[in-house]
Protein backbone atom coordinates (compact mmCIF):
# COMPACT_ATOMS: atom_id res chain seq x y z
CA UNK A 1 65.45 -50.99 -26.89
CA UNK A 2 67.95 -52.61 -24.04
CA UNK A 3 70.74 -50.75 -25.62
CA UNK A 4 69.20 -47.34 -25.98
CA UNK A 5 68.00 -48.00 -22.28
CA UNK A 6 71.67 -48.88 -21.23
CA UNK A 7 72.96 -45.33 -23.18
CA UNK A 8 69.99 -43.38 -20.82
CA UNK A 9 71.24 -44.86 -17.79
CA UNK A 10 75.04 -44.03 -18.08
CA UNK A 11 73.97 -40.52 -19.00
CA UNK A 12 71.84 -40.32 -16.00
CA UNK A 13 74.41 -42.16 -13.86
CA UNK A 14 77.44 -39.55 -15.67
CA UNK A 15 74.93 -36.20 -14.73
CA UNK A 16 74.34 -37.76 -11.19
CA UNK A 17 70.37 -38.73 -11.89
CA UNK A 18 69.89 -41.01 -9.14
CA UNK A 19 66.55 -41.06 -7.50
CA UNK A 20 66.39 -38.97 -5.15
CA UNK A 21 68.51 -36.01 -7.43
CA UNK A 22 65.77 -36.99 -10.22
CA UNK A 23 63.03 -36.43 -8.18
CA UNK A 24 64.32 -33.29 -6.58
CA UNK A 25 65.66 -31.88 -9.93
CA UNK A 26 61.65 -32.60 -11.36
CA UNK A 27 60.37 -30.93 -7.94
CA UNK A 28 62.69 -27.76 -8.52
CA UNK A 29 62.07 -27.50 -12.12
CA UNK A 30 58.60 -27.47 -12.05
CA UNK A 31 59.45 -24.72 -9.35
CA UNK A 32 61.63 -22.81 -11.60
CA UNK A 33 59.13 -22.67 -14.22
CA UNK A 34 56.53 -22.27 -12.17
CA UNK A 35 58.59 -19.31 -10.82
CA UNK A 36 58.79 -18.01 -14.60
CA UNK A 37 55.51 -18.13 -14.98
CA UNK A 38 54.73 -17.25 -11.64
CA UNK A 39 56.32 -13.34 -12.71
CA UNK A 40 53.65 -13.40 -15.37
CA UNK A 41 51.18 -13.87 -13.73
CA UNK A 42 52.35 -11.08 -10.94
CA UNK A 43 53.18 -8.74 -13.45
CA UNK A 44 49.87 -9.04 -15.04
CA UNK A 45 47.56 -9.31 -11.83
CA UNK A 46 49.03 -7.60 -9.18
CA UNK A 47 49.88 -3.72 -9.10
CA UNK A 48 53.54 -2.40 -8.73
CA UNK A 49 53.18 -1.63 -4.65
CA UNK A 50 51.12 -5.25 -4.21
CA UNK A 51 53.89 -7.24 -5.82
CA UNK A 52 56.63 -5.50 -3.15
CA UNK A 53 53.96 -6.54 -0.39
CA UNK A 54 53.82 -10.23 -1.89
CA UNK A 55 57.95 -10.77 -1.67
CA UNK A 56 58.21 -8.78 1.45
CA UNK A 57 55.81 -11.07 3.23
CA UNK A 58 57.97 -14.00 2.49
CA UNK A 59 60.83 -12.46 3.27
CA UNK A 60 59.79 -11.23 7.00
CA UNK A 61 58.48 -14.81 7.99
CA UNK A 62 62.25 -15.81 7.06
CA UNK A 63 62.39 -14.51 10.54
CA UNK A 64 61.19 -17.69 11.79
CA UNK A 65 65.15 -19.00 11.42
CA UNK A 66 65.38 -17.03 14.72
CA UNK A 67 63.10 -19.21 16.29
CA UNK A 68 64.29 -22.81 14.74
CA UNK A 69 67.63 -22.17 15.61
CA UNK A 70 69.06 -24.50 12.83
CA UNK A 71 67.52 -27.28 14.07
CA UNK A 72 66.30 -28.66 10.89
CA UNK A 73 69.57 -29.67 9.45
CA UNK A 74 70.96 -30.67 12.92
CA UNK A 75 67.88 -33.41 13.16
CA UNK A 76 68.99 -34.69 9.67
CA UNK A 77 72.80 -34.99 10.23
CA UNK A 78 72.06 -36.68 13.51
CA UNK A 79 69.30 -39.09 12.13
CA UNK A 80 71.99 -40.17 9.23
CA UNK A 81 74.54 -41.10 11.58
CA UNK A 82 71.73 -43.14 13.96
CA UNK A 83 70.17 -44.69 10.48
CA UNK A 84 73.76 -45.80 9.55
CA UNK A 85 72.50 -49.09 12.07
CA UNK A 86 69.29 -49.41 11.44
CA UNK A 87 67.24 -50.33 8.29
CA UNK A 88 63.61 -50.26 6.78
CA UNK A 89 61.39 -53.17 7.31
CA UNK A 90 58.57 -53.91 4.68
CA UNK A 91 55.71 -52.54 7.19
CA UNK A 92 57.36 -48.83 6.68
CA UNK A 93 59.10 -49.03 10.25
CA UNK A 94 62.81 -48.71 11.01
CA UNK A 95 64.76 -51.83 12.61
CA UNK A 96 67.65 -53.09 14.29
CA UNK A 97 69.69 -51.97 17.08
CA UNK A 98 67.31 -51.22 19.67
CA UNK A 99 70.08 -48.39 20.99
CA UNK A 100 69.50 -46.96 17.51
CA UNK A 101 65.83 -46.96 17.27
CA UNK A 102 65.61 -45.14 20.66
CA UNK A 103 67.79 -42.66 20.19
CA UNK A 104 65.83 -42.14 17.04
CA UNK A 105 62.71 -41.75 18.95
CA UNK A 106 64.19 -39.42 21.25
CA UNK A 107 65.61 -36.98 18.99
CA UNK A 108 61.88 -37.27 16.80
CA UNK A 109 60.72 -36.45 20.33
CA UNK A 110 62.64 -33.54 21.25
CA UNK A 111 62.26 -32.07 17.36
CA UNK A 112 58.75 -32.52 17.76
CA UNK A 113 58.51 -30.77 21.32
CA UNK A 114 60.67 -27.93 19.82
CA UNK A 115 59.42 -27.02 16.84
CA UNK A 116 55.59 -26.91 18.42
CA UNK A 117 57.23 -24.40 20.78
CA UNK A 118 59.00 -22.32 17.89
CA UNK A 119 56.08 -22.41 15.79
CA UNK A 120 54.13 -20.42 18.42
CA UNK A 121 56.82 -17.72 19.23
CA UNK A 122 57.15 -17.19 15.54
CA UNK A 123 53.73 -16.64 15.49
CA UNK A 124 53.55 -14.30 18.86
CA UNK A 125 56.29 -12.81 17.38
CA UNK A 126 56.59 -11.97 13.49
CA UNK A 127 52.92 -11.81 13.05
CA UNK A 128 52.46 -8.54 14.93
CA UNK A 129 56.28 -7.27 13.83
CA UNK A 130 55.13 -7.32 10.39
CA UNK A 131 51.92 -5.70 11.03
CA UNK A 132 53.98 -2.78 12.89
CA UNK A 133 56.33 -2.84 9.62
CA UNK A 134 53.66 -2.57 7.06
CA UNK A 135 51.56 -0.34 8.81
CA UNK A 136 54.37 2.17 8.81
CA UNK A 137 54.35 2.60 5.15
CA UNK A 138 51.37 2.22 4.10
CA UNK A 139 51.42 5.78 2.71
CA UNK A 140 53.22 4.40 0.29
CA UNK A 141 51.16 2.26 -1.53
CA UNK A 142 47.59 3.39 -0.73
CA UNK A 143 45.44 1.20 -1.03
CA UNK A 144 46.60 -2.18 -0.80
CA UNK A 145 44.83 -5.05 1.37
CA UNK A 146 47.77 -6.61 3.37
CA UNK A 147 46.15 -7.14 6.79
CA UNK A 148 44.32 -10.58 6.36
CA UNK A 149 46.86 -11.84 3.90
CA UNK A 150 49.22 -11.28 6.03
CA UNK A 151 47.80 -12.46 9.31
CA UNK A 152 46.39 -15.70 7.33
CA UNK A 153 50.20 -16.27 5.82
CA UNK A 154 51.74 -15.88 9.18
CA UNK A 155 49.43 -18.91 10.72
CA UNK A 156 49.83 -21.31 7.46
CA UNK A 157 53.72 -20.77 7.41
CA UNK A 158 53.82 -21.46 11.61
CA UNK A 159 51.37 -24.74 10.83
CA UNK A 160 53.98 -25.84 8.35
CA UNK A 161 56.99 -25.40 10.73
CA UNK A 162 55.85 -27.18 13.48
CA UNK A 163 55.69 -30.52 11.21
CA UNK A 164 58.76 -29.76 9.46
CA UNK A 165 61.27 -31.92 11.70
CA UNK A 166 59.42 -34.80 10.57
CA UNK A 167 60.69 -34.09 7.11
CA UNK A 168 64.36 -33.71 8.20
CA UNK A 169 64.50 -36.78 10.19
CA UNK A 170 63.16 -39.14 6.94
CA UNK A 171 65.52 -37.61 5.06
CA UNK A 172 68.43 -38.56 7.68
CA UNK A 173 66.56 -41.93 7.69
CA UNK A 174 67.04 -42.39 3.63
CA UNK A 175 64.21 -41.65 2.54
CA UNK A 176 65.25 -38.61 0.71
CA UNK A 177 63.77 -39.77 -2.93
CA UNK A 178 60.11 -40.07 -0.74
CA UNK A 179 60.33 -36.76 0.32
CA UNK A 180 61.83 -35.22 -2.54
CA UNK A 181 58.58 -36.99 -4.70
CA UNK A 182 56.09 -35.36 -2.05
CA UNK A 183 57.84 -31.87 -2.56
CA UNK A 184 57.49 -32.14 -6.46
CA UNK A 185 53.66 -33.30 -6.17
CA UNK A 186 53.30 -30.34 -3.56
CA UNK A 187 55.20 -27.95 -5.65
CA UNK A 188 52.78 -28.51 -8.47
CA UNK A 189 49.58 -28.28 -6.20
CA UNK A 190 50.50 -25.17 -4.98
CA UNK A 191 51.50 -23.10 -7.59
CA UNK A 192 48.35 -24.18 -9.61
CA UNK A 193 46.54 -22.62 -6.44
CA UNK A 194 48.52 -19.79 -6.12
CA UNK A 195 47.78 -19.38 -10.22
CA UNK A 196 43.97 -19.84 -9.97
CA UNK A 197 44.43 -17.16 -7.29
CA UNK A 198 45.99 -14.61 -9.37
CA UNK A 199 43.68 -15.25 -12.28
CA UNK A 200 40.42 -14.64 -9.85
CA UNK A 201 42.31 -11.48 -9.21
CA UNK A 202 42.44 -12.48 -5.36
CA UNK A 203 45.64 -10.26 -4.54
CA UNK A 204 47.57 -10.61 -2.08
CA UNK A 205 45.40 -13.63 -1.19
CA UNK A 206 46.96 -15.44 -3.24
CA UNK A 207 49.96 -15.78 -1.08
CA UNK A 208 48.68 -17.49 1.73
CA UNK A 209 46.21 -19.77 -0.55
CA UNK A 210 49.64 -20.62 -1.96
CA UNK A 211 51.08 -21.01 2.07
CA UNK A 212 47.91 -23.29 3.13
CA UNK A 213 48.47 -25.91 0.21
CA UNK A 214 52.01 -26.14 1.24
CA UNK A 215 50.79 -27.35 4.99
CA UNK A 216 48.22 -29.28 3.60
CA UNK A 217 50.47 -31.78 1.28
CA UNK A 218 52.67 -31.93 3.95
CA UNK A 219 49.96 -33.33 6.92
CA UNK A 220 48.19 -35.22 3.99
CA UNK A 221 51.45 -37.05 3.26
CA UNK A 222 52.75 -37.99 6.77
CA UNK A 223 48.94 -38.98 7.59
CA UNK A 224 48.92 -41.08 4.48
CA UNK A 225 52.29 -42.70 3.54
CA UNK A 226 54.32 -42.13 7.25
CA UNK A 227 51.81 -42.50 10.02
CA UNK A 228 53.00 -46.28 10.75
CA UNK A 229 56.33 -44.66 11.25
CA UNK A 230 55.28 -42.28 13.08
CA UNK A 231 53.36 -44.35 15.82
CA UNK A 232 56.24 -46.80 15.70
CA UNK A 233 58.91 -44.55 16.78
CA UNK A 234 56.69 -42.60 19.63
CA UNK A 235 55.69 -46.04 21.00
CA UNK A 236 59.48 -46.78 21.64
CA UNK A 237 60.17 -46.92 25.40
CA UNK A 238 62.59 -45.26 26.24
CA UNK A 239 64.96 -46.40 28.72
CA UNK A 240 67.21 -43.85 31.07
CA UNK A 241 68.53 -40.97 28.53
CA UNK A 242 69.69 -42.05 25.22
CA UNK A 243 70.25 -38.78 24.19
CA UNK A 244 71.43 -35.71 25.22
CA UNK A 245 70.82 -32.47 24.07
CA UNK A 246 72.69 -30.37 25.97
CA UNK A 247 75.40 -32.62 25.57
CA UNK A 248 75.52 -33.77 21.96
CA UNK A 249 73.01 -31.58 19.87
CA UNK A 250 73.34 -28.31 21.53
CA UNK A 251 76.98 -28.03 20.76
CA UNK A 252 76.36 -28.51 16.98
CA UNK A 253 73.04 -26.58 16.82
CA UNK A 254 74.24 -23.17 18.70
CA UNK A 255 76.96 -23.11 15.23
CA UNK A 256 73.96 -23.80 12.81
CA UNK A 257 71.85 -21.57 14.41
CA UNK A 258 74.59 -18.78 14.33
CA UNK A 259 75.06 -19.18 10.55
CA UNK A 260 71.31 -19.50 9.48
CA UNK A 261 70.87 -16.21 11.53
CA UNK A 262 73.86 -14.91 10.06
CA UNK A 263 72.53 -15.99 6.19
CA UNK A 264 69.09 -14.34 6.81
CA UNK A 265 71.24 -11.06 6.51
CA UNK A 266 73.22 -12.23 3.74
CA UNK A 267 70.04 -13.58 1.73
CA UNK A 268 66.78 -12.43 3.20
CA UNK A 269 67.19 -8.90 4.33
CA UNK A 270 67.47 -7.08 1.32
CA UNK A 271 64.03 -7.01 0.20
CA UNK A 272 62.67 -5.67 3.71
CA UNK A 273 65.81 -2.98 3.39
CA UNK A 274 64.28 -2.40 -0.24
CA UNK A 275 61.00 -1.50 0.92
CA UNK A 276 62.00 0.54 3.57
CA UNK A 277 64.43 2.66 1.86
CA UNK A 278 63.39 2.76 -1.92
CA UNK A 279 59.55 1.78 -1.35
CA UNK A 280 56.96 -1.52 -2.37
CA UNK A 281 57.52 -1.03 -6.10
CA UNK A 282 61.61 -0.98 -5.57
CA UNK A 283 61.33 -4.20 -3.02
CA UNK A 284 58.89 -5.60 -5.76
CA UNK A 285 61.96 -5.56 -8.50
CA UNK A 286 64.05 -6.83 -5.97
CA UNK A 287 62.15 -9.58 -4.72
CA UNK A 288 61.20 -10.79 -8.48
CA UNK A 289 64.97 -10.94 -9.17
CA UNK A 290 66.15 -12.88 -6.00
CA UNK A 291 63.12 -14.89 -6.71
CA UNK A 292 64.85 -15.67 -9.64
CA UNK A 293 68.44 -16.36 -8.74
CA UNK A 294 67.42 -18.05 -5.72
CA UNK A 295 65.57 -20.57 -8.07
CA UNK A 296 68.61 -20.82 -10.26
CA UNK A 297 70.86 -21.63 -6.77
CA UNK A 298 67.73 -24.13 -4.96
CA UNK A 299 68.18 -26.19 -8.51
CA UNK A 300 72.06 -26.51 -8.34
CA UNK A 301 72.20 -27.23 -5.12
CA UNK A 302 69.54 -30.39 -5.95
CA UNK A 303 72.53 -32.64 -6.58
CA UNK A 304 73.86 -31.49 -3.27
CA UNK A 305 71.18 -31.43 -0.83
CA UNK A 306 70.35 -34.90 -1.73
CA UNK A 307 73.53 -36.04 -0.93
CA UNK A 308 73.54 -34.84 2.98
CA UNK A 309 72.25 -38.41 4.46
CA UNK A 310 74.28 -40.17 2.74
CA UNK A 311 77.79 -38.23 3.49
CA UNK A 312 76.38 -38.51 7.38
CA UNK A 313 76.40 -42.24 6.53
CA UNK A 314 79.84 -42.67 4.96
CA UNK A 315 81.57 -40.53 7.94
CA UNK A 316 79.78 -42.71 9.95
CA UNK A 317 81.50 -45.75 8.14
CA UNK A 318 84.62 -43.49 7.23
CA UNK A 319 85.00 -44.44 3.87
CA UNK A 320 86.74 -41.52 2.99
CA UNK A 321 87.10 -42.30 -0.62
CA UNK A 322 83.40 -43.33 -1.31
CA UNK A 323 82.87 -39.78 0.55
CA UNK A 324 85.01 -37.45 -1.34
CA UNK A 325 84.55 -38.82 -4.40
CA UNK A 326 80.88 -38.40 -4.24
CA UNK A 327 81.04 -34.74 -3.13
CA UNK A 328 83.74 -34.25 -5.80
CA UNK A 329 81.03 -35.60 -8.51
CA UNK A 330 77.68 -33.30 -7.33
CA UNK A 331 80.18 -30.21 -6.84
CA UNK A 332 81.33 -30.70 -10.47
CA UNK A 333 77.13 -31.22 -11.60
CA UNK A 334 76.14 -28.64 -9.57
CA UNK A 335 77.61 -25.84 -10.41
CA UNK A 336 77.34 -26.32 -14.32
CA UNK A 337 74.25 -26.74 -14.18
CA UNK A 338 73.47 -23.67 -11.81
CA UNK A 339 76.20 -21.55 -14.26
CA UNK A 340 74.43 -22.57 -17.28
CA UNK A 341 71.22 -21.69 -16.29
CA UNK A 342 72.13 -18.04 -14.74
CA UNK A 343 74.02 -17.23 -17.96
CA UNK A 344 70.46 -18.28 -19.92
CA UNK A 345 68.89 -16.06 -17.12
CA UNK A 346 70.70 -13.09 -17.54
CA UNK A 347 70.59 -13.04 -21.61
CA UNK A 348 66.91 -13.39 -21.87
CA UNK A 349 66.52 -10.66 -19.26
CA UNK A 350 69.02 -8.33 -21.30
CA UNK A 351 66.84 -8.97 -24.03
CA UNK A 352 63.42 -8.20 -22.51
CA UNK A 353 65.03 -5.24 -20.90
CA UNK A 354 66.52 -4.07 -24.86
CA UNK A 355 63.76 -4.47 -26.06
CA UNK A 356 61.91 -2.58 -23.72
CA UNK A 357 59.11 -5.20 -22.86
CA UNK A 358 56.96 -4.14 -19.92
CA UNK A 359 57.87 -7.26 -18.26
CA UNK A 360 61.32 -6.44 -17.95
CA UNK A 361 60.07 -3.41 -15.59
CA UNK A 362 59.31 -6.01 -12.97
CA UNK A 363 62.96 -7.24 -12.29
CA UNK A 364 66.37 -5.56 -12.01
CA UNK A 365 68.27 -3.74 -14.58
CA UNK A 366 71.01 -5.97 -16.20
CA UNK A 367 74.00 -5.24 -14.32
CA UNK A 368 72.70 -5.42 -10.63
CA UNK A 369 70.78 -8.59 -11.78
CA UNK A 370 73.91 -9.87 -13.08
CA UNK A 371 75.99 -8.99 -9.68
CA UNK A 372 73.12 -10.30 -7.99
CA UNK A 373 73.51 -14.07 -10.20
CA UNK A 374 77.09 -14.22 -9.71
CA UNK A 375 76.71 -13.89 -5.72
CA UNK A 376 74.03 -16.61 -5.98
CA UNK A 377 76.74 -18.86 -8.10
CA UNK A 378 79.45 -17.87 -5.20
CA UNK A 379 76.44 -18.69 -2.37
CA UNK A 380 76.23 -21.94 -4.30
CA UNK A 381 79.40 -23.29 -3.56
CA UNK A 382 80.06 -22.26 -0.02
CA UNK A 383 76.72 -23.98 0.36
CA UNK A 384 78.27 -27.23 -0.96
CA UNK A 385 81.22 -26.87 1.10
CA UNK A 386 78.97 -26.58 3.97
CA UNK A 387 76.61 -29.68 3.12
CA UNK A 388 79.77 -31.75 3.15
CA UNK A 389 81.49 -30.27 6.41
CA UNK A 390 78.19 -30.52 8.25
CA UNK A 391 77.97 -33.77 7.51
CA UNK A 392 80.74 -34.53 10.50
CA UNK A 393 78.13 -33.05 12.96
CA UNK A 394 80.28 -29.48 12.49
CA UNK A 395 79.99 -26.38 11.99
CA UNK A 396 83.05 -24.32 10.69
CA UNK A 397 81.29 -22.06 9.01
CA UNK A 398 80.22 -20.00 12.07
CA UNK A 399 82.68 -16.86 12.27
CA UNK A 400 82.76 -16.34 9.07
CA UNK A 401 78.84 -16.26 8.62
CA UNK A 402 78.29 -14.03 11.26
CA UNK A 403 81.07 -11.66 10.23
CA UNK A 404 79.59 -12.11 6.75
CA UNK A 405 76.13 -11.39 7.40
CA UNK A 406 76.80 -8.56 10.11
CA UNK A 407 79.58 -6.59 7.23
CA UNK A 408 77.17 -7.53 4.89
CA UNK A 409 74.01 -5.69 6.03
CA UNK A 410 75.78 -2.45 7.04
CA UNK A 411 77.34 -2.01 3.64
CA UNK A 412 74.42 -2.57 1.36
CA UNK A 413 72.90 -0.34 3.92
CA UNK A 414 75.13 2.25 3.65
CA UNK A 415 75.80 2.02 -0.51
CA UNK A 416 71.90 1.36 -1.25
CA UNK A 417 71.50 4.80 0.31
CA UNK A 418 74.35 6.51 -1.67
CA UNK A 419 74.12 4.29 -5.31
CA UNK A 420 70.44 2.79 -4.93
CA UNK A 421 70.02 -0.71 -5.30
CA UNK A 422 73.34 -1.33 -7.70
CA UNK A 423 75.38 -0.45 -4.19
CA UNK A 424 73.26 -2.69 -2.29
CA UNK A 425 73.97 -5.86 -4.76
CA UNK A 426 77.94 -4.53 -5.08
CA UNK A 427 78.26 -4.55 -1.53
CA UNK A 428 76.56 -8.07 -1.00
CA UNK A 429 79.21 -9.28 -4.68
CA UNK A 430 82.03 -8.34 -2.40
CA UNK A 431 81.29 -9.41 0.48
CA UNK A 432 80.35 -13.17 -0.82
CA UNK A 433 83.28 -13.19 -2.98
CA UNK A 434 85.62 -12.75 0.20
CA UNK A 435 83.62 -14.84 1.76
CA UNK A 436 83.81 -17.86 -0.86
CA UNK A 437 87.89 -17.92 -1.14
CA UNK A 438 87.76 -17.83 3.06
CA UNK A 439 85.15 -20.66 2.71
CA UNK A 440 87.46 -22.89 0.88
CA UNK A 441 90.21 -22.26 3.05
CA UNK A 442 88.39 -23.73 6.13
CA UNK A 443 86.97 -26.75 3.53
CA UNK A 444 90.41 -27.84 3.06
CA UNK A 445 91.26 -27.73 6.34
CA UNK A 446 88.86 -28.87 7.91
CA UNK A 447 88.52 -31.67 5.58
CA UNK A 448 92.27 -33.10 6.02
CA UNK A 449 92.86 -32.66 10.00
CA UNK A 450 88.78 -34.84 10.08
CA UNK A 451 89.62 -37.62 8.33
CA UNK A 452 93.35 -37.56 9.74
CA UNK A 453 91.14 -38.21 13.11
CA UNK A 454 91.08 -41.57 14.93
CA UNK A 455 87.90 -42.84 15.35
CA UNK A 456 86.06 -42.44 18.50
CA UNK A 457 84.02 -44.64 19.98
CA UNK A 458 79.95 -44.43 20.57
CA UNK A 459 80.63 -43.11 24.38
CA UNK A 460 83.07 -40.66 23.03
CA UNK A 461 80.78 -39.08 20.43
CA UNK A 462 78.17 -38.80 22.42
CA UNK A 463 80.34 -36.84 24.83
CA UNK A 464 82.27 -34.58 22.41
């Protein structure tokens, strides 16, 4: 028994299992075949035109990255570095240096104060732009229920931003197993709801049933397991100002926010441009099929993601080594696993789609499914390059994501109108690809002249 438990935990420590990767990796399975079964159940209970409503809905409150600003991975990166001097005590609070702890309650302060803002102008905002959007085509898809839904989606997504910081802050803190175990349990709650919804033959209801468990586990959660933390770090006093936006957040953030903005073209536009130039049923393929790959690239990227506090920590200790060698490790694991799974993707959809299955109707033909998986692999790694190079608190990423997204939306504009969707997805291929090989470019770059850096002392971060 010992031995065969010894052989379990070098494979798991030789495929990267640790906590937190384990219980991410069981969060985003679950949400993979969830997913899977999720296209069952859309296929089989929602029409043609209600299933390109359903992914365009998600799609348009992607807007809300307009109104975050980035901010999300900026509040993790900065609580890694502050965490790097402070340390759990047994009644769930965070102690030791009393500079760290109120920075810490500072920047929980000014996430909380922003995101409660941001939350609201989503709301003002998308909520009636998406009620302008649908009503404008509503001709084509007669019929369809979308105003409640959509209204009633619009509020439970806002509700779930505004406690979102609290998220990225425990995971700076270490606590990126915790969270990742809430995310699994809430993953499972809500597609079961979203499933019961389908099967009552609620429609697009379904969507914002699914939306409202979401915000629930999450408020349940930090009510239940967090609130000590919580009061601990708002009772902090805070003395003069021991941290300054403007001066040390803003600088990183304004990057971030620049390439989030820039990805929602590269990943979140093309269903909207679906729907309004090929129609719901059109957007409805699409959106099944991105659904898909972006499940395949979320599940990958579960060796990386998990790995973002503690890179903040090791730059913050520069051990270089322990660093590289880390990232080196989760690259490798990452991308097999992502690359085995789209090439088990793409042949089961080649044979639904031979065999003429109805199913097979619901998602993209096989070769713009297969550009499509290949961009998501090529996503997938400048996404790892940028988990490790945001890490230093920078953002090098910025000119080519805006160039990126900006190229990117005016050619599968102007191909999707000449070649359908097949130019849309050859366009986006070409435009990651170049987009990759200049990614890795600035890694290595980057990379060498950072750690070639002397180190700076606390006043001297702070004022960079």
């Amino acid at each position: 028994m010992a031995r065969n438990r010894r052989i379990l935990q070098r494979a798991f420590a030789y495929c990267g299992l640790d906590p937190a990767v384990a219980y991410t990796l069981a969060g985003r399975l679950w949400n993979a075949g969830a997913g899977f079964a999720t296209l069952f159940f859309i296929a089989g209970f929602l029409s043609p035109g209600e299933q390109g409503y359903y992914y365009t809905f998600t799609n348009l409150l992607g807007l809300q990255v307009f109104f975050e600003l980035g901010l999300t991975l900026v509040l993790l990166q900065f609580a890694s570095h502050e965490c790097a001097h402070l340390s759990w005590a047994p009644d769930g609070t965070l102690a030791g240096s009393v500079d760290g702890r109120q920075r810490l309650a500072a920047l929980l302060r000014m996430a909380l104060r922003w995101y409660a803002a941001a939350a609201a102008l989503a709301l003002i905002c998308v909520l009636p732009a998406g009620i302008w959007f649908f009503h404008l085509r509503e001709a084509q898809a007669p019929g369809v229920g979308w105003l409640v839904p959509w209204a009633w989606m619009a509020c439970a997504t806002a509700a779930s931003m505004a406690v979102s910081p609290l998220f990225a802050i425990l995971e700076g803190c270490g606590q990126v197993a915790e969270v990742a175990r809430m995310r699994a349990l809430q993953a499972i709650l809500a597609n079961s709801a979203l499933w019961v919804a389908l099967l009552l033959r609620l429609g697009l209801y379904a969507a914002p049933i699914y939306a409202t468990l979401v915000f629930t586990v999450e408020a349940v959660w930090i009510a239940k397991a967090r609130a000590g933390w919580l009061r601990d770090l708002l009772a902090v006093r805070i003395e003069g100002s021991p941290l300054s936006w403007a001066r040390e957040i803003w600088p990183f953030q304004w990057r971030i926010a620049g390439s989030w903005l820039a990805g929602y073209f590269l990943y979140q536009l093309f269903i909207p441009m679906a729907f309004a130039l090929f129609g719901p049923k059109m957007a409805g393929r699409v959106g099944m099929s991105i659904s898909v790959a972006g499940g395949i690239t979320t599940l990958g990227l579960a060796w990386m993601t998990t790995k973002a506090a503690p890179f903040g920590s090791l730059i913050g200790r520069r051990e270089w080594a322990a660093l590289d060698d880390m990232f080196r490790r989760a690259f490798r694991q990452s991308l097999c696993a992502a690359a085995l799974i789209a090439a088990v993707v793409w042949t089961c959809a080649l044979g639904l789609h031979t065999r003429h299955l109805p199913v097979a109707a619901r998602l993209l033909d096989p070769l713009p499914l297969g550009m499509l998986l290949i961009t998501a692999l090529l996503n997938q790694i400048v996404a790892a390059e940028a988990t490790y190079l945001r890490a230093y608190k920078r953002e090098p990423f910025l000119v080519i994501s805006l160039v990126s997204g900006g190229v990117t939306a005016i050619l599968s504009a102007a191909l999707g109108l000449r070649f359908g969707v097949t130019g849309m997805l050859a366009a986006y291929l070409g435009v990651s690809t170049l987009f990759a090989g200049a990614g890795a470019v600035i890694f290595r770059r980057c990379r060498r002249a950072w750690q070639a850096e002397p180190p700076r002392t606390d006043a001297e971060s702070r004022a960079a």
